[in-house]
Protein backbone atom coordinates (compact mmCIF):
# COMPACT_ATOMS: atom_id res chain seq x y z
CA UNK A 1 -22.94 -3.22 -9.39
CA UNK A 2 -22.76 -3.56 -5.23
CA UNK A 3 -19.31 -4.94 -5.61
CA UNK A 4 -18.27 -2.29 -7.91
CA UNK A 5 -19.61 0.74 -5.94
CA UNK A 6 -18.04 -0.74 -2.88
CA UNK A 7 -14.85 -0.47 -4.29
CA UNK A 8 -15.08 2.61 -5.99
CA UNK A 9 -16.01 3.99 -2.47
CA UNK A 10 -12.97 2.13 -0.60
CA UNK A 11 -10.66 3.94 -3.12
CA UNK A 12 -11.95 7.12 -2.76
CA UNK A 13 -11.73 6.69 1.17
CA UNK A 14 -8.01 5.40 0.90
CA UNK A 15 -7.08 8.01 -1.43
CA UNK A 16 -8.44 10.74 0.90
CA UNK A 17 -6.07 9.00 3.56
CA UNK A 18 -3.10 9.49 0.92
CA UNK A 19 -3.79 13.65 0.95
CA UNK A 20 -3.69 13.46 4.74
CA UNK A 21 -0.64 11.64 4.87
CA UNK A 22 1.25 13.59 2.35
CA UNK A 23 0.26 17.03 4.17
CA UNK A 24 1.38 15.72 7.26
CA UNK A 25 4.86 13.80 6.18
CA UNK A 26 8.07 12.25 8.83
CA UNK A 27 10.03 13.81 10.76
CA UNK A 28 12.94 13.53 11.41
CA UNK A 29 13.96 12.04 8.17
CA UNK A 30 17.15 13.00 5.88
CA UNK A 31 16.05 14.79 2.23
CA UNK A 32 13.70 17.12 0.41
CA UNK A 33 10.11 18.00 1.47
CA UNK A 34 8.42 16.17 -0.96
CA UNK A 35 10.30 13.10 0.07
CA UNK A 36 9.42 13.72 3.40
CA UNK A 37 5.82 13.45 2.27
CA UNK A 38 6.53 10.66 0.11
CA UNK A 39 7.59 8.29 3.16
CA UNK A 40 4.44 9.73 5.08
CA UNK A 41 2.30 8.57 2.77
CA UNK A 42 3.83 5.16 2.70
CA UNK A 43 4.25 5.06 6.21
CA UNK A 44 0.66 5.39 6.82
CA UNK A 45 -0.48 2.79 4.21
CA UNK A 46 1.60 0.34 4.96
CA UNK A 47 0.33 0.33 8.83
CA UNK A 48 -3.05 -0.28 7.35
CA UNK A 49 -2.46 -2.68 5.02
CA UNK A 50 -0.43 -4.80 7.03
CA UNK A 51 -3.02 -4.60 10.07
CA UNK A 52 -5.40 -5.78 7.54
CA UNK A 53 -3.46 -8.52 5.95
CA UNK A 54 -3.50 -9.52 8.78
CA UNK A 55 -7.39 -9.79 9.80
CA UNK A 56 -8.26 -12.24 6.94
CA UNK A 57 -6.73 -15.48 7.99
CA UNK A 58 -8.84 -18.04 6.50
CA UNK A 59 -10.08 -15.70 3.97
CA UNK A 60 -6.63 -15.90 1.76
CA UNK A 61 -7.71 -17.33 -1.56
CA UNK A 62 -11.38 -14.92 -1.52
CA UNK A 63 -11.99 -13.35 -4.80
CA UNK A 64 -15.09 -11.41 -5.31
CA UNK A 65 -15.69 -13.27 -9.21
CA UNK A 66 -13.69 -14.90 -11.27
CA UNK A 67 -10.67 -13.64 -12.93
CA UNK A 68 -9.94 -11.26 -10.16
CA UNK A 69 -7.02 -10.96 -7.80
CA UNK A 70 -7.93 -13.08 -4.34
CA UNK A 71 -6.99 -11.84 -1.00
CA UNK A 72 -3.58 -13.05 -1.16
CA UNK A 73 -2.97 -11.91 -4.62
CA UNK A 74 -3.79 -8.14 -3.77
CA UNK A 75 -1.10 -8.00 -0.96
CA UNK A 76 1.44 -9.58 -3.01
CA UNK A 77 0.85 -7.31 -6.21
CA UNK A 78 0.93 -3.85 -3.74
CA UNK A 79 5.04 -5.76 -2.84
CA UNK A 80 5.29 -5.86 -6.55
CA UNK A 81 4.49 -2.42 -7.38
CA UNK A 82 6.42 -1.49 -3.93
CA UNK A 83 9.85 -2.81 -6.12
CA UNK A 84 9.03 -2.00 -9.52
CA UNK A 85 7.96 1.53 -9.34
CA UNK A 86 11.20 2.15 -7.37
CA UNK A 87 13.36 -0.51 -10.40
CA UNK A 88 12.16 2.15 -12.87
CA UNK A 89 12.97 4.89 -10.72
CA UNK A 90 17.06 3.43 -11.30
CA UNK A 91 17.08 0.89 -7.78
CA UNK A 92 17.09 -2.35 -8.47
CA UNK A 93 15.34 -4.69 -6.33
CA UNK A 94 17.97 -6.78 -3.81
CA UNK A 95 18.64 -10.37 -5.15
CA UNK A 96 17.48 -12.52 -2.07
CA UNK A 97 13.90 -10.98 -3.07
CA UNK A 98 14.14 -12.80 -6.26
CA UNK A 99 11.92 -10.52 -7.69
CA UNK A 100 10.24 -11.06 -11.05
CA UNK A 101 8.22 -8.93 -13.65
CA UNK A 102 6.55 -12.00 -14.16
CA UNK A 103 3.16 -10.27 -12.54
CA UNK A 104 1.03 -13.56 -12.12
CA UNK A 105 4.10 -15.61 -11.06
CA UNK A 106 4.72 -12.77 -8.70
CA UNK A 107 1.17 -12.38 -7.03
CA UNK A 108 0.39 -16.33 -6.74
CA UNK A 109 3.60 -17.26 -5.28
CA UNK A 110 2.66 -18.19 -2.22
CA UNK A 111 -1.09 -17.89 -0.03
CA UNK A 112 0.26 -17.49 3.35
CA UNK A 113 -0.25 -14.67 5.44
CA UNK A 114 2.65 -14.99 7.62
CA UNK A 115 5.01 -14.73 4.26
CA UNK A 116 2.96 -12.37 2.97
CA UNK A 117 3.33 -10.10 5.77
CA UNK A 118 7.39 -10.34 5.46
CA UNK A 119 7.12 -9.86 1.87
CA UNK A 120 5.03 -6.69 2.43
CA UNK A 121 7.26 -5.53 5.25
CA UNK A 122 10.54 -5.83 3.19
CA UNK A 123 8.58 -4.00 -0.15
CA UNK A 124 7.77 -1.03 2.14
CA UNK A 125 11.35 -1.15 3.36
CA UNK A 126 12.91 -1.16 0.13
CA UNK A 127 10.76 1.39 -1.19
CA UNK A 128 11.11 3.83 1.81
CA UNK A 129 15.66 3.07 1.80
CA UNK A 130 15.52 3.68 -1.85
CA UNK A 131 13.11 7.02 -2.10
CA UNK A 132 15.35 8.48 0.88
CA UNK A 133 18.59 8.28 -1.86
CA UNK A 134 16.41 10.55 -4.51
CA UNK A 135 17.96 13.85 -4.80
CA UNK A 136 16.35 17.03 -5.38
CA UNK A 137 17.62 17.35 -8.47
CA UNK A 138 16.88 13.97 -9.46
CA UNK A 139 13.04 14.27 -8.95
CA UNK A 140 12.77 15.89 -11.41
CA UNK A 141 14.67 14.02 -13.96
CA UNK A 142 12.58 12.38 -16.49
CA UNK A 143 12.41 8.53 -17.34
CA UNK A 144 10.32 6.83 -19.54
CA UNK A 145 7.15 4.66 -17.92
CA UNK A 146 6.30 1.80 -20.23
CA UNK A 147 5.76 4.40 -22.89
CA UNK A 148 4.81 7.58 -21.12
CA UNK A 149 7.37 10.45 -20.44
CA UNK A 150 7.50 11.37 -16.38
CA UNK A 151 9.61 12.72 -14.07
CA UNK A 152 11.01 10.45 -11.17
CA UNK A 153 8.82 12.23 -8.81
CA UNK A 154 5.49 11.65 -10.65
CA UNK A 155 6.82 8.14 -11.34
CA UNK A 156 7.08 8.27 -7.41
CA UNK A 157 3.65 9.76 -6.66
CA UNK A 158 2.13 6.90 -8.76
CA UNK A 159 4.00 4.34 -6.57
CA UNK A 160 1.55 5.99 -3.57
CA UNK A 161 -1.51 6.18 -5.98
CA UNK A 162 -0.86 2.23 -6.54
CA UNK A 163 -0.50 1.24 -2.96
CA UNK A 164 -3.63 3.37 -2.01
CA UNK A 165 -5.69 2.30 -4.55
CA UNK A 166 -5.14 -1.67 -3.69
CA UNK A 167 -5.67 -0.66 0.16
CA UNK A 168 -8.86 0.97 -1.08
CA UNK A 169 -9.37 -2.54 -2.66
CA UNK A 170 -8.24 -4.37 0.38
CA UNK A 171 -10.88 -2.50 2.13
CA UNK A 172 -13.69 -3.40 0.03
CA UNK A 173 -12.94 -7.41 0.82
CA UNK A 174 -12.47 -7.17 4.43
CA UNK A 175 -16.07 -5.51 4.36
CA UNK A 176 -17.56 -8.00 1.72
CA UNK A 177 -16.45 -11.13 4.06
CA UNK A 178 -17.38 -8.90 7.26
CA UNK A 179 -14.24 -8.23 8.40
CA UNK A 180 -14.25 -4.79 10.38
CA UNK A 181 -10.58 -2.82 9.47
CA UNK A 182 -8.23 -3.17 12.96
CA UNK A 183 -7.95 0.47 12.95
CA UNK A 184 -11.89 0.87 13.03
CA UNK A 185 -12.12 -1.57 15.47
CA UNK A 186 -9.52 0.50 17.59
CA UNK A 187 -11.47 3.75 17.11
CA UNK A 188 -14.68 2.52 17.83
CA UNK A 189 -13.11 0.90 21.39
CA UNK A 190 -11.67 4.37 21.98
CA UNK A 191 -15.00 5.84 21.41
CA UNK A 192 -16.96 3.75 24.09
CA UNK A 193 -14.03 3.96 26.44
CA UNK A 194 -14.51 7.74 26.17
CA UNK A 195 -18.66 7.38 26.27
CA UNK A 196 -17.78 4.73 29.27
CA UNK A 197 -15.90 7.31 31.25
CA UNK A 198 -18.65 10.31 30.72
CA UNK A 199 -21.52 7.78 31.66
CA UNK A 200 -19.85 7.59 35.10
């Protein structure tokens, strides 16, 4: 039950990070609004997650029980979503990626964080080069998702609902092995340099 409310909560937080990001969006970037928001979104999870991955050396094979994805797995599985959300979107996935629908081949390829990182890095890429060729008129075409009728942009807005929810996950382990987030650490340093400074 702990485990299970900690994660619900890590969600919730991540996904209230998502609604920020998507109000806020890029600038500066070619294409529609939404797309705009779209890469906002991304951008801001993917800063997280990889500042995260990279926090739990020696933690990469954790799992909270058995039959669960480890630390390593989760990262990889956010890359795999990264490239097939955007493969059923109509992009296919560059070769050298050598990526596979194969989803537990996929996520236990490999337990280092160093590849992992790169792997993450060049998911976020791809997803981010690919959304910024979506038309207007092509959001809102509709394609079918393993059974389910969508448009491209819903197909697209679950692509940000599957990275947040795993960083909401990602969250949740740091915390269970005592591992504060890098960005928390960061605020909380900002916020006794500040207290620091008024003491004076």
């Amino acid at each position: 039950m702990k485990i299970s409310l900690l994660v619900t909560f890590a969600v919730i937080l991540s996904l209230s990070i998502a609604s920020t990001a998507f109000g806020q969006g890029s600038s500066g970037e070619a294409g529609s609004p939404f797309i705009k928001d779209f890469t906002g979104a991304v951008e801001a999870a993917e800063g997280k997650l990889l500042a995260l991955e990279g926090a739990m050396k020696g933690k990469e094979s954790w799992r909270p029980m058995e039959g669960v994805r480890s630390v390593s797995e989760t990262y990889l599985h956010v890359a795999f979503g990264n490239y097939l959300m955007m493969k059923l979107v109509g992009f296919e996935p560059p070769a050298d990626v050598n990526f596979s629908m194969d989803i537990k081949k996929w996520d236990t390829q490999t337990t280092d964080l160093s590849t992992i990182a790169d792997i993450l890095k060049a998911s976020f890429s791809f997803l981010r080069a690919s959304a910024q060729k979506v038309t207007p008129a092509q959001l809102d075409e509709t394609m079918n998702f393993f059974g389910t009728e969508m448009t491209k942009r819903h197909a697209m807005l679950e692509a940000v609902g599957h990275i947040h929810e795993h960083l909401g996950q990602s969250i949740a382990y740091a915390r269970m092995n005592n591992v504060v987030p890098p960005w928390t650490v960061a605020e909380r340093a900002a916020e006794q340099e500040t207290m620091d400074k008024a003491g004076k």
